[in-house]
Protein backbone atom coordinates (compact mmCIF):
# COMPACT_ATOMS: atom_id res chain seq x y z
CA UNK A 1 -18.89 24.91 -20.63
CA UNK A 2 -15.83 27.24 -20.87
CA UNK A 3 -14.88 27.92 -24.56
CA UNK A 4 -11.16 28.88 -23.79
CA UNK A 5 -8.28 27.04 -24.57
CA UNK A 6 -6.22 27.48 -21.70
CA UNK A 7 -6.44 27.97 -17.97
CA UNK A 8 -7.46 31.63 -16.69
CA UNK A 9 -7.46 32.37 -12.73
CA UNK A 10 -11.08 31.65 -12.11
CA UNK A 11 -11.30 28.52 -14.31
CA UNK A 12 -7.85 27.34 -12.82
CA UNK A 13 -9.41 27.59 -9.25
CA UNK A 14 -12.19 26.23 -10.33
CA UNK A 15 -10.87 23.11 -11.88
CA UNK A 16 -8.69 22.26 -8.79
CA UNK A 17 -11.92 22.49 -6.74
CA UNK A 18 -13.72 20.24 -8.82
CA UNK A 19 -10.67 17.71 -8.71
CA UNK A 20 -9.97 18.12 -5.24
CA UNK A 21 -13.74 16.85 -5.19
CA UNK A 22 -12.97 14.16 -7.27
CA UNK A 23 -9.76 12.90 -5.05
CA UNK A 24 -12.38 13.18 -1.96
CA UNK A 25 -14.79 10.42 -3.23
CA UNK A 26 -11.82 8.76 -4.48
CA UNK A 27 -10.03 8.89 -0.63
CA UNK A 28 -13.32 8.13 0.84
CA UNK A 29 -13.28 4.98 -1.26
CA UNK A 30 -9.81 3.72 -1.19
CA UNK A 31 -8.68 4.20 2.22
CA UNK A 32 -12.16 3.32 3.71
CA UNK A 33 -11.14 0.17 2.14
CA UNK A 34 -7.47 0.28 2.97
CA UNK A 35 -8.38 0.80 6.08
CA UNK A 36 -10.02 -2.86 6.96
CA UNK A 37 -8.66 -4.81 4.34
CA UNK A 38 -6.06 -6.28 6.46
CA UNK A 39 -8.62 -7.60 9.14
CA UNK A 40 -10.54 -8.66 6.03
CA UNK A 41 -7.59 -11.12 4.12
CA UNK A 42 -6.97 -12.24 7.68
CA UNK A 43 -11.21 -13.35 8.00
CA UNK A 44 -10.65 -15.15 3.83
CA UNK A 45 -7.73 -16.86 5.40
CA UNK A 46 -4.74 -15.21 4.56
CA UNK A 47 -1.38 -15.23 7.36
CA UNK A 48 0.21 -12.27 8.52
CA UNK A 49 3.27 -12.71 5.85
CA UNK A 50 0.79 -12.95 3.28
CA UNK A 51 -0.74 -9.64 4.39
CA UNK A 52 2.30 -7.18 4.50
CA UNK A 53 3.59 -8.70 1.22
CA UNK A 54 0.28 -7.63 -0.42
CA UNK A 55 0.44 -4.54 1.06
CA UNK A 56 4.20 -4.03 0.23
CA UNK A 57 3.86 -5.32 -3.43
CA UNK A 58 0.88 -2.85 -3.98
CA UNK A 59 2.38 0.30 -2.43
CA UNK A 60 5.80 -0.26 -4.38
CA UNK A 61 3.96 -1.68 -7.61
CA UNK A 62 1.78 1.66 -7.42
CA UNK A 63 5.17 3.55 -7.92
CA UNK A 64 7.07 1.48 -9.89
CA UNK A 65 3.92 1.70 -12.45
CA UNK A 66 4.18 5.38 -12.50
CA UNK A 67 7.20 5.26 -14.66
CA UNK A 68 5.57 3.10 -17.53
CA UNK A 69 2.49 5.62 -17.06
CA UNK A 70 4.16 8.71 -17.12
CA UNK A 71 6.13 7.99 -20.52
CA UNK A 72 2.82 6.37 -22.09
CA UNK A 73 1.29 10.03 -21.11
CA UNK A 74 3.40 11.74 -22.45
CA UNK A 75 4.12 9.80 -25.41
CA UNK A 76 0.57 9.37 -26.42
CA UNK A 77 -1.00 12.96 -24.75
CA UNK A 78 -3.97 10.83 -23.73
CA UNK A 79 -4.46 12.67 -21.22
CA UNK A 80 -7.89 12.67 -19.78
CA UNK A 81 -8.53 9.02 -21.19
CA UNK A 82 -5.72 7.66 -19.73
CA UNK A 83 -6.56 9.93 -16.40
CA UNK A 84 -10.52 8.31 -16.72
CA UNK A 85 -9.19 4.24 -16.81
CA UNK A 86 -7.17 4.59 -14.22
CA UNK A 87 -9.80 6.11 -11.80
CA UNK A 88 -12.19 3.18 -13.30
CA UNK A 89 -10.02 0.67 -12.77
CA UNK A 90 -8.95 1.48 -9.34
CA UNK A 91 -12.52 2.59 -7.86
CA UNK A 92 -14.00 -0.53 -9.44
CA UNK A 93 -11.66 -2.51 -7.13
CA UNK A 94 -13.00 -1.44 -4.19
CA UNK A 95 -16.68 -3.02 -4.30
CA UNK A 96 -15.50 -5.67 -5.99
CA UNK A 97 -13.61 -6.82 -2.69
CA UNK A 98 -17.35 -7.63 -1.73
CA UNK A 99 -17.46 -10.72 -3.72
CA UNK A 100 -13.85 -12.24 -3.54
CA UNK A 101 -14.63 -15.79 -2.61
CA UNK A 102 -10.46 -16.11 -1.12
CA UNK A 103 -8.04 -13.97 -0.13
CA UNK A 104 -6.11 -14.03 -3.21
CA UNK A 105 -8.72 -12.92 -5.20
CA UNK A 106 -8.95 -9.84 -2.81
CA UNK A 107 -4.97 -9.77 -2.96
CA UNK A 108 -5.17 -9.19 -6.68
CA UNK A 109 -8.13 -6.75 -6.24
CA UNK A 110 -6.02 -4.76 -3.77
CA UNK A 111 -2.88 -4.71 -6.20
CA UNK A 112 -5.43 -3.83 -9.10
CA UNK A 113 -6.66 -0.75 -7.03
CA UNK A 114 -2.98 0.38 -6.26
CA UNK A 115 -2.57 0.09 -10.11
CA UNK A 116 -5.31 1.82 -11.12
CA UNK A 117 -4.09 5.60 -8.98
CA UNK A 118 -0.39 4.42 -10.62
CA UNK A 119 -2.12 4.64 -14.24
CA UNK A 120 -3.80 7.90 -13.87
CA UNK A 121 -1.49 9.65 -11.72
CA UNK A 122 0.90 11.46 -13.98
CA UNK A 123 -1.52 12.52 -16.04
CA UNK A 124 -3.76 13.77 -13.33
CA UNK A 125 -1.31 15.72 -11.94
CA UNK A 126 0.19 17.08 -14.67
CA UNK A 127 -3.66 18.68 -15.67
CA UNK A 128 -3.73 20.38 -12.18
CA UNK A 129 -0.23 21.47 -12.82
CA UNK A 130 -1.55 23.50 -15.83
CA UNK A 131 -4.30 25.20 -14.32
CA UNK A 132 -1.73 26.01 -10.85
CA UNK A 133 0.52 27.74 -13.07
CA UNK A 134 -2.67 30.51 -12.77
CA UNK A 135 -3.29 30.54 -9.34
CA UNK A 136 0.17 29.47 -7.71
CA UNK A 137 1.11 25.69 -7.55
CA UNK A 138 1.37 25.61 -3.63
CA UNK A 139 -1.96 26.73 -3.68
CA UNK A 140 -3.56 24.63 -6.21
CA UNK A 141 -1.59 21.42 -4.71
CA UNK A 142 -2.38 22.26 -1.22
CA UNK A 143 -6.49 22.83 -1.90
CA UNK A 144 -6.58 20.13 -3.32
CA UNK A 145 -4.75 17.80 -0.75
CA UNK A 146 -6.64 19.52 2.04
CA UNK A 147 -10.37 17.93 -0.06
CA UNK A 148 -8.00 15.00 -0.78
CA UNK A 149 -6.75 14.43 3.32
CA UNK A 150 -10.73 15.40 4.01
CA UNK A 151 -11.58 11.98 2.12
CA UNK A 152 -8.77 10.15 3.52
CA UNK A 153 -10.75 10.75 7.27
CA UNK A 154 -14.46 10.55 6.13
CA UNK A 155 -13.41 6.97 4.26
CA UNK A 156 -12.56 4.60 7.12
CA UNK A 157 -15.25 6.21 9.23
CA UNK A 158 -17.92 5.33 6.80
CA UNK A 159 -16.27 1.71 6.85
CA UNK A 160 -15.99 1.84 10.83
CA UNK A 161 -19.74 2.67 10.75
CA UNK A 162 -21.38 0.04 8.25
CA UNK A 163 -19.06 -3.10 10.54
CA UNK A 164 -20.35 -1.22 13.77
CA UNK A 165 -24.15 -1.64 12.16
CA UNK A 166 -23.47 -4.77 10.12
CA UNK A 167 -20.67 -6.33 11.48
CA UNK A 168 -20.04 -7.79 7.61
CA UNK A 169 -16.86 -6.43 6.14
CA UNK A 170 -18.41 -7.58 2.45
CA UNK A 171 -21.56 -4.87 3.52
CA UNK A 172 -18.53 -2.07 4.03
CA UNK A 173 -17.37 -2.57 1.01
CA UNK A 174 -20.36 -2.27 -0.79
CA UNK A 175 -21.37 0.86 0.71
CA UNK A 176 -17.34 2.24 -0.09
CA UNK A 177 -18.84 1.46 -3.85
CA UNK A 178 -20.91 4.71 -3.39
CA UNK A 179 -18.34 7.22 -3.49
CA UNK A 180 -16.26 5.01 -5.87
CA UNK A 181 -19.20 5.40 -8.45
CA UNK A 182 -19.63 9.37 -7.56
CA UNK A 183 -15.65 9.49 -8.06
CA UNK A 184 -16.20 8.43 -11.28
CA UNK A 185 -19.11 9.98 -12.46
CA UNK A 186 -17.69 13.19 -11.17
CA UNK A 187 -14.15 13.01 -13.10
CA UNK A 188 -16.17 11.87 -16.59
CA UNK A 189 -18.31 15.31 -15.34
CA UNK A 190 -14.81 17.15 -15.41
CA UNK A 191 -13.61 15.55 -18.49
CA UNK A 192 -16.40 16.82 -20.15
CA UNK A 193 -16.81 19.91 -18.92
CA UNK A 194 -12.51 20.71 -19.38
CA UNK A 195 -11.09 18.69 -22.12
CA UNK A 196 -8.92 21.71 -22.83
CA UNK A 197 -6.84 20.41 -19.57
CA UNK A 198 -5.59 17.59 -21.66
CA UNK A 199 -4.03 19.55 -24.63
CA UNK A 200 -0.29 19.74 -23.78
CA UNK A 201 1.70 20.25 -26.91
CA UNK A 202 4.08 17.37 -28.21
CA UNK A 203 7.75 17.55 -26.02
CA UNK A 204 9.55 18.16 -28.54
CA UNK A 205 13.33 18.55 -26.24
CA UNK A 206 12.18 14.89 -24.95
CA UNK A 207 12.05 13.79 -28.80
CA UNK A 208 15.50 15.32 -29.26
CA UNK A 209 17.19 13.82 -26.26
CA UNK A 210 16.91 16.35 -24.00
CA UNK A 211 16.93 15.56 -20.58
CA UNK A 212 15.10 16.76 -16.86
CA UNK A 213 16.39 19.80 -15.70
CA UNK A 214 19.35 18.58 -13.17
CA UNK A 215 17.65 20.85 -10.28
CA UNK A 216 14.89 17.86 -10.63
CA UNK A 217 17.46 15.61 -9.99
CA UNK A 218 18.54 16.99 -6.76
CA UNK A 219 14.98 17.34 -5.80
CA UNK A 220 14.04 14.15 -5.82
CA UNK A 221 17.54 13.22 -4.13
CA UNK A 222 16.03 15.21 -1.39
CA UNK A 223 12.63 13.50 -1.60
CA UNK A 224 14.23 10.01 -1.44
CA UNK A 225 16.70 10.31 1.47
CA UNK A 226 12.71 12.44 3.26
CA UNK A 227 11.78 8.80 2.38
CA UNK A 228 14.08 6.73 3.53
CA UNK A 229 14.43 8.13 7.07
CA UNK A 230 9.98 8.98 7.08
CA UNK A 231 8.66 6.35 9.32
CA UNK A 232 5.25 4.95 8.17
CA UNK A 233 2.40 5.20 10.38
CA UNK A 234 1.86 1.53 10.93
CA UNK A 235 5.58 1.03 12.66
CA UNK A 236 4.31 3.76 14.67
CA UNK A 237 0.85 2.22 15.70
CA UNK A 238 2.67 -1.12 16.25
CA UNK A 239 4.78 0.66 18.65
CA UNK A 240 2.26 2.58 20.58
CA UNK A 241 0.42 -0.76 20.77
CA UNK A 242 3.14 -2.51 21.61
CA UNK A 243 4.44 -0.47 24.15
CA UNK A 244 1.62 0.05 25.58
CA UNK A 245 1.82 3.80 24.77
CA UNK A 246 -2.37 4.35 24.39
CA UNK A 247 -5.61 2.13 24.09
CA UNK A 248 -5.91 0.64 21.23
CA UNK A 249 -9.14 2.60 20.47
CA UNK A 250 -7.49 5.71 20.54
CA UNK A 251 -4.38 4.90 17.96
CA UNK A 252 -6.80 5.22 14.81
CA UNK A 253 -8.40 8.38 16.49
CA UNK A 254 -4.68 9.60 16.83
CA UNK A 255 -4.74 8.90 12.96
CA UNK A 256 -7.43 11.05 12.06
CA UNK A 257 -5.88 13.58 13.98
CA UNK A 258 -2.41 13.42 11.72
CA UNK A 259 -4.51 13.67 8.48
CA UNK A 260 -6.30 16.77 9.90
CA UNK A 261 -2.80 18.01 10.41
CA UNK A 262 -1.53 16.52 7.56
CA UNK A 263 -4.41 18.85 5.44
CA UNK A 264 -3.64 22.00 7.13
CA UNK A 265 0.18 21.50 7.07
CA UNK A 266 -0.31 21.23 2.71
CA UNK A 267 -2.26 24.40 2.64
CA UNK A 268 0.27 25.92 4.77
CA UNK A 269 2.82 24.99 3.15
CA UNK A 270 1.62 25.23 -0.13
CA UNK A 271 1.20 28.81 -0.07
CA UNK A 272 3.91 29.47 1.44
CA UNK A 273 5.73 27.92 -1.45
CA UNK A 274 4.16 30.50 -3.95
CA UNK A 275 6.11 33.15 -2.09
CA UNK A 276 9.50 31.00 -1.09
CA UNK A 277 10.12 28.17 -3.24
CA UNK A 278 11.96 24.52 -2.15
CA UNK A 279 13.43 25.98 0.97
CA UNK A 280 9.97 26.06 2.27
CA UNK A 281 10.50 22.31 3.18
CA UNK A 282 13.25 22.79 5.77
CA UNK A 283 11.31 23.41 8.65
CA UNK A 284 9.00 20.11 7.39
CA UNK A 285 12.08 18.65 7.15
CA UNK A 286 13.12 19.63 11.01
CA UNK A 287 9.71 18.50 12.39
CA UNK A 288 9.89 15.21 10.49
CA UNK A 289 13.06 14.34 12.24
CA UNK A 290 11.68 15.36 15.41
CA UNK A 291 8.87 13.49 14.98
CA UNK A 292 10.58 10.19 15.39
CA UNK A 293 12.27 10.77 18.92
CA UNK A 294 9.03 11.94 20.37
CA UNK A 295 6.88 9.16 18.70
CA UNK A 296 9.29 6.08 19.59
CA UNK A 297 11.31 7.14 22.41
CA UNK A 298 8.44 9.18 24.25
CA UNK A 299 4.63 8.56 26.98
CA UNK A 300 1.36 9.15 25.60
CA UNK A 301 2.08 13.08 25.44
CA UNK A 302 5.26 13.11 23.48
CA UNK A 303 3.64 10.54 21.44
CA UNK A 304 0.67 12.70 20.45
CA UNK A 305 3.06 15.63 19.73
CA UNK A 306 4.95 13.58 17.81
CA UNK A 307 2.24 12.48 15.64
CA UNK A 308 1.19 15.60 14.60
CA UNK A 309 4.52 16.15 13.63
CA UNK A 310 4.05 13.40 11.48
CA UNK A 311 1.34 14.39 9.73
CA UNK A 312 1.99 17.95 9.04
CA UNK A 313 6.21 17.05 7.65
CA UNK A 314 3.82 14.73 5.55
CA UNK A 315 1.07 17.04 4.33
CA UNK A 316 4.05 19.66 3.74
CA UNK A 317 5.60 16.67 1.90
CA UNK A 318 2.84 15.72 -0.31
CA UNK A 319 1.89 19.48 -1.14
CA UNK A 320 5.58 20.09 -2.78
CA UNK A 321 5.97 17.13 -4.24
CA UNK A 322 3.71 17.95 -6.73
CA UNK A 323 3.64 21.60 -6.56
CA UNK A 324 7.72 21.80 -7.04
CA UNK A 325 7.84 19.40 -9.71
CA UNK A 326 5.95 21.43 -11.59
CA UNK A 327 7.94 24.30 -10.73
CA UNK A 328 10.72 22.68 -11.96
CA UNK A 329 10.02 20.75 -14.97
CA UNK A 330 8.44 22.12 -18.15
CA UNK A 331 5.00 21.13 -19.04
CA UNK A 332 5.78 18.99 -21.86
CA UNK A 333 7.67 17.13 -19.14
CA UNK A 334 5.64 17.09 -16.40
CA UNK A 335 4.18 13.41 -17.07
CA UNK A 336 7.20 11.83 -17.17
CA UNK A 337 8.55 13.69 -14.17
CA UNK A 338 5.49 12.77 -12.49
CA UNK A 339 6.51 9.17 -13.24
CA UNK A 340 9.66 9.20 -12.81
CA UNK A 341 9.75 11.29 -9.13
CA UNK A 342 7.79 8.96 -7.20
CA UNK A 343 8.63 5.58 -8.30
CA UNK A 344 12.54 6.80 -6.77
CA UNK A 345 10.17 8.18 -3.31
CA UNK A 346 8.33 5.31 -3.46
CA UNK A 347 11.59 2.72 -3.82
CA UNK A 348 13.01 5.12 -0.93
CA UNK A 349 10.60 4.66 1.42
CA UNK A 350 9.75 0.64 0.72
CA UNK A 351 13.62 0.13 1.42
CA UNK A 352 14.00 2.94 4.72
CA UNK A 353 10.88 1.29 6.22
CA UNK A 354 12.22 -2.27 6.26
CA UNK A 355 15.31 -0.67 7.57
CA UNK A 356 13.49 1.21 10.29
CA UNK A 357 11.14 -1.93 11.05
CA UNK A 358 14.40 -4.27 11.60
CA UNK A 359 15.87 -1.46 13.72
CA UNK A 360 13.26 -1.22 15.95
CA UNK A 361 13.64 -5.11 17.11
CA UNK A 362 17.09 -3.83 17.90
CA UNK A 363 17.15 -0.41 19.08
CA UNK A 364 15.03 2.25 19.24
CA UNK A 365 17.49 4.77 19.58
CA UNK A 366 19.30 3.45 16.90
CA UNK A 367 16.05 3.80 14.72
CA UNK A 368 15.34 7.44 15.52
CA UNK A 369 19.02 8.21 14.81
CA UNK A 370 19.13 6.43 11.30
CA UNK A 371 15.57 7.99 10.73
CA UNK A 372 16.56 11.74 11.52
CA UNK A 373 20.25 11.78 9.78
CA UNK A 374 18.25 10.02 6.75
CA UNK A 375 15.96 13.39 7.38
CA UNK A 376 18.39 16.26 7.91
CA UNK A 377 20.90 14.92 4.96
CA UNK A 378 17.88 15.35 2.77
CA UNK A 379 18.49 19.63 3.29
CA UNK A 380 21.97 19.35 1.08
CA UNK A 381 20.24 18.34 -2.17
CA UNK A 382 17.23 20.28 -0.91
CA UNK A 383 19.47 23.45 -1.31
CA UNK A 384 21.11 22.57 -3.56
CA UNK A 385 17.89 22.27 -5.90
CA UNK A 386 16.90 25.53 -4.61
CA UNK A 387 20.17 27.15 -6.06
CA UNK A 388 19.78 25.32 -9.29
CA UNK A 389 16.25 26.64 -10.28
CA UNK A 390 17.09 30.20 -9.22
CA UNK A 391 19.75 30.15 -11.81
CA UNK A 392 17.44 29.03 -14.81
């Protein structure tokens, strides 16, 4: 058990490690179940409205949650305990699912797990953030989302293979409450092992009125209009069903492919950040408004291509997000930026997706070119950020 106070190179690496193999069990968990829990509220009864409003109200409750979570943080500097119920209240969702008896009992089940990563999420992040100012933020972001995007694949496979076996979606999610316990045990392991993580002095510039630096502003200006005009994946599956672009079979296989890509394009990324800063993101950017004309306008080829896109712009995303927050923002700040910065994403990209999904019963073309201006505005603030942070 380390007896330092603070983060040195090898016990920074180390600790993002051991998180990144926390977030692994945690992926494997959560989007194993995320992953059939539509089929599985259709099965208890529930219509197709009733399914994308859960899913809406959980993804945008999720962010809007991070604002109340990131002041409590750093109001109260709970940080591990705060970091430890929020990973036990949202892995304990997932087996539960087992044993809902009606569809709104696994609706409020699936909110409670998108509640749970909301809770523990600025905190979380801001203890990495401490241990990447060590070993490069980039690089302690983008290890950690590569173990993180490794879960994310492993998850629905496990699920895929207990229905194949068992064809009982209440036996998937009871084996999904494996690596929800090991998630836990493993972060009350790190806990333990770093409590030092936790101690971030008091903010005293937030208790005088003192506000985020303004090149955090523009950043997340940036982030939102990335948002707006990023297409999720499941207007893009619809599509490629729809359209008759692949099998069916091979769309989720086309998935698993984007997350690989999505994983390599955050450790990519994320060291290339350590040695260029925000700019970084403009070629993400570029391929992210690509990505749309290929995915939506193109065969089965263009389609694939455009995919990948997708999931490396996103990786890149996801990587810089963090890692340039804390960049930006001091660490007294950090929870509340980490708050603050995705509930505006996350409000972003709830309101450009129901733009993009009534575009595309409209015009496709009209939805690629609302998606990539959304996309290449997002450069001006992007730069603009950039310039800011130099200057501090």
């Amino acid at each position: 058990m380390p007896s330092e106070k603070t983060f040195d190179a090898k016990s920074g690496l180390a600790f993002i490690v051991a998180f990144g193999i926390v977030s692994l069990f945690a992926d494997m968990a959560y989007e194993g179940m995320r992953g059939i829990s539509g089929p599985y509220l259709a099965l208890l009864g529930a219509s197709g409205v009733a399914v994308g409003v859960i899913a809406g109200t959980g993804e945008l409750a999720g962010y809007l949650l991070r604002l109340a979570s990131g002041k409590l943080t750093e109001k109260t500097r709970l940080y591990w305990p705060i970091t430890l119920a929020g990973y036990a209240i949202q892995m304990a969702a997932v087996p539960l699912l087992a044993i809902a008896g009606s569809w709104w009992a696994a609706a409020a089940l699936i909110i409670m797990e998108r509640s749970g990563k909301a809770l523990r999420n600025p905190a979380a992040n801001t203890m990495m953030s401490r241990a990447g100012e060590k070993i490069g933020q980039g690089w302690a972001f983008g290890l950690h989302e590569v173990m993180d995007q490794t879960g994310a694949m492993v998850g629905p496979l496990i699920a895929a293979l207990v229905l194949a076996h068992h064809h009982d979606y209440r036996a998937a999610f009871a084996w999904l409450g494996v690596p929800a316990v090991l998630t836990v045990m493993t972060v009350i392991t790190l806990a333990v092992r770093y409590p030092f993580a936790g101690h971030v002095l008091p903010n005293e510039k937030s208790m005088a009125g003192v506000g985020l630096p303004r090149a955090f502003w523009l950043y997340t200006a940036s982030a939102a209009l990335f948002a707006f005009g990023f297409a999720d994946f499941s207007l893009i599956a619809y599509h490629y069903a729809k359209a008759q672009v692949m099998s069916a079979t091979l769309i989720p296989i086309l998935y698993a492919g984007a997350m690989g890509t999505a994983g390599l394009g955050s450790l990519l990324f994320g060291r290339w950040f350590d040695k260029r800063g925000l700019l970084v993101l403009v070629p993400a950017v570029l391929m992210a408004a690509l990505a749309p004309a290929l995915s939506f306008l193109g065969g089965a080829a263009l389609a694939i291509a455009g995919t990948l896109l997708w999931g490396i712009a996103l990786g890149a995303q996801d990587v810089i997000m963090s890692a340039g927050i804390a960049s930006l923002v001091p660490e007294q700040s950090r929870a509340r930026a980490y708050g603050i910065f995705p509930a505006i994403y996350g409000i972003a990209w709830f309101a450009g997706s129901a733009l993009l999904g009534a575009l595309y019963d409209v015009s496709l073309i009209a939805l690629v070119v609302v998606a990539a201006l959304a996309q290449l505005a997002s450069i001006i603030p992007l730069t603009q950020a950039n310039a800011a942070a130099s200057r501090r």
